[in-house]
Protein backbone atom coordinates (compact mmCIF):
# COMPACT_ATOMS: atom_id res chain seq x y z
CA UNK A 1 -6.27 5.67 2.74
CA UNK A 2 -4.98 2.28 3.70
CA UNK A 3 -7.30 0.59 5.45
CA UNK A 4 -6.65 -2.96 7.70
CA UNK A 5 -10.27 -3.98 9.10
CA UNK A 6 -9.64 -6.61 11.60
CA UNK A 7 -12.98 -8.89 11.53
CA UNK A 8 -13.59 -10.35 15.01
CA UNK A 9 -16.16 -12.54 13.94
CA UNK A 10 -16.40 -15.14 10.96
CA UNK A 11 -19.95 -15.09 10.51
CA UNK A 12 -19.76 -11.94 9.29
CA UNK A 13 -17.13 -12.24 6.42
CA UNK A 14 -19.52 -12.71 3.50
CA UNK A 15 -21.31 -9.16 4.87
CA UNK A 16 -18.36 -7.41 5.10
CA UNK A 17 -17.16 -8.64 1.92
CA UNK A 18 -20.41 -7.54 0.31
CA UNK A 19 -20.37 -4.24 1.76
CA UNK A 20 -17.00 -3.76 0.16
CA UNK A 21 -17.41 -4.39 -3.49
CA UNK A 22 -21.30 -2.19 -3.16
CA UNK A 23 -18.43 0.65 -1.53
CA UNK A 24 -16.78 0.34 -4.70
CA UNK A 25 -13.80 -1.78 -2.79
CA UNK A 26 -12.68 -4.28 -4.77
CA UNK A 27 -9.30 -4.78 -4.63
CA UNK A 28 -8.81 -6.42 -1.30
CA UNK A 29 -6.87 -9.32 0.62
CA UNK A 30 -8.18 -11.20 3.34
CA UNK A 31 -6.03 -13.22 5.64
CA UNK A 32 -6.83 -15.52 8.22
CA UNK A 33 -4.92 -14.94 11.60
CA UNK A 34 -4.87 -16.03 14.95
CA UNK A 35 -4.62 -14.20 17.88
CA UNK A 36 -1.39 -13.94 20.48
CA UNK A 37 -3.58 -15.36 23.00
CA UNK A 38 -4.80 -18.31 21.51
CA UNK A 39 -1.07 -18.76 19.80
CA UNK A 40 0.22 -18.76 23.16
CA UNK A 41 -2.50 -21.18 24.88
CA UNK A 42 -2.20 -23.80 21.95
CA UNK A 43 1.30 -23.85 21.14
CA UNK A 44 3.34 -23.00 24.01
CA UNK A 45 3.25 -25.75 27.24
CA UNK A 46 3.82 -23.08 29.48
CA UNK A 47 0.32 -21.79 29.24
CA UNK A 48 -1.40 -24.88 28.56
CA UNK A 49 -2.67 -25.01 32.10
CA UNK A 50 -5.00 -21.57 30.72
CA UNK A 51 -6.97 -23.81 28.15
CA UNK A 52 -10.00 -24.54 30.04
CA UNK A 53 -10.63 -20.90 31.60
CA UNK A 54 -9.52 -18.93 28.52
CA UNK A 55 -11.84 -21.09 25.57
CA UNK A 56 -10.88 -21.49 22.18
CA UNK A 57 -13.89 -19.16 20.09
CA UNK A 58 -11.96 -16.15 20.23
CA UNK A 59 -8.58 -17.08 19.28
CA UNK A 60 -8.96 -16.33 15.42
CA UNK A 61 -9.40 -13.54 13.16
CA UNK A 62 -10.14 -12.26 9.56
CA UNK A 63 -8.26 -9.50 8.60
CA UNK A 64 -9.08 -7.34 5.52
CA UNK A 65 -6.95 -5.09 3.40
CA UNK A 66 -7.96 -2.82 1.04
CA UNK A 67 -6.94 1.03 -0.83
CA UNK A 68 -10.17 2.88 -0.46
CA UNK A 69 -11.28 6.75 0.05
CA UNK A 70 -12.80 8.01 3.57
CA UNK A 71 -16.43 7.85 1.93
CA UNK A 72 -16.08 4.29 0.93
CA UNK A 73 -15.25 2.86 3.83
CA UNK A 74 -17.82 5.32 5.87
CA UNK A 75 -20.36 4.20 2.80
CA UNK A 76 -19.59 0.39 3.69
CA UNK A 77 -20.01 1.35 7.64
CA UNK A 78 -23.25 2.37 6.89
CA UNK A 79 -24.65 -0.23 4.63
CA UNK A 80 -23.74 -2.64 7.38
CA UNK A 81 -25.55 -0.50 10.41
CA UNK A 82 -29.14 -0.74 7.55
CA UNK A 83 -28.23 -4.58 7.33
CA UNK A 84 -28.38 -4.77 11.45
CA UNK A 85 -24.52 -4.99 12.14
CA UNK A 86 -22.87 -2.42 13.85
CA UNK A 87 -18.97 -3.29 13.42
CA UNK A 88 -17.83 -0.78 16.13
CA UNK A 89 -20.64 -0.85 18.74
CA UNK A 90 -20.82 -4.73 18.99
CA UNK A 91 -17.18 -5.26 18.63
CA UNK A 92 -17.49 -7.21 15.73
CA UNK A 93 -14.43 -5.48 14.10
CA UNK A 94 -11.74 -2.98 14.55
CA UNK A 95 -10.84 -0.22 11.98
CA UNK A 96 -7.60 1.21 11.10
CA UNK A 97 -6.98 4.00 8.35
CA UNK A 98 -3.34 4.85 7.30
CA UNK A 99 -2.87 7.54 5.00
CA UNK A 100 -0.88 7.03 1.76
CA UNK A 101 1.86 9.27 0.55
CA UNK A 102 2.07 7.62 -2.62
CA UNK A 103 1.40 3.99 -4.85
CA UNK A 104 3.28 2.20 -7.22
C-alpha cells in the first residue's frame, strides 16, 4: 500500500514519526503544505477581507508518505490510540491507502 497521512496538527509530528519507524516504516517523506484556504486568504487580495473571521492556525499541514503493509500502518494507529492520540476521532489526521501494482 501507498499510504499519504495528511497530519492536521504539528504538535504531533514527532509522535507520528515515532509511531512509524516502531511500525517498521522507515522509508518516508514528509512535506510541509499549506492549505487552499489559507493560500487563498494570504496571497490573493480578493479574499483578504476573510483574514480576521477565517484565522491563520489552520492553514498548514504535514503530509507524510510512506510504502507500508495494512498491519503497519493499523500497528502505528494503534500505538498512537495507547499513547492518548486518536488520529481519526480527534481529527488530528486524515488517512489515505492506495494500492500498488508494482515498484521500481
Amino acid at each position: 500500500m501507498y499510504m499519504i497521512l495528511q497530519l492536521n496538527q504539528d504538535k504531533y509530528q514527532d509522535d507520528v514519526l515515532m509511531a512509524l519507524t516502531e511500525a517498521g516504516i522507515e522509508d518516508t517523506v514528509v512535506m510541509a503544505a499549506e492549505t487552499l484556504g489559507h493560500k487563498l486568504l494570504f496571497d490573493n487580495p480578493l479574499f483578504a477581507g476573510f483574514r480576521k473571521t477565517m484565522g491563520s492556525d489552520k492553514g498548514y499541514a504535514n503530509v507524510i508518505m510512506a510504502i507500508a503493509e495494512q498491519d503497519q500502518i493499523d500497528f502505528m494507529i494503534e500505538e498512537l490510540k495507547n499513547a492518548g492520540i486518536d488520529l481519526i476521532e480527534d481529527n488530528i489526521a486524515k488517512i489515505i491507502l492506495l494500492p500498488i501494482a508494482k515498484i521500481y
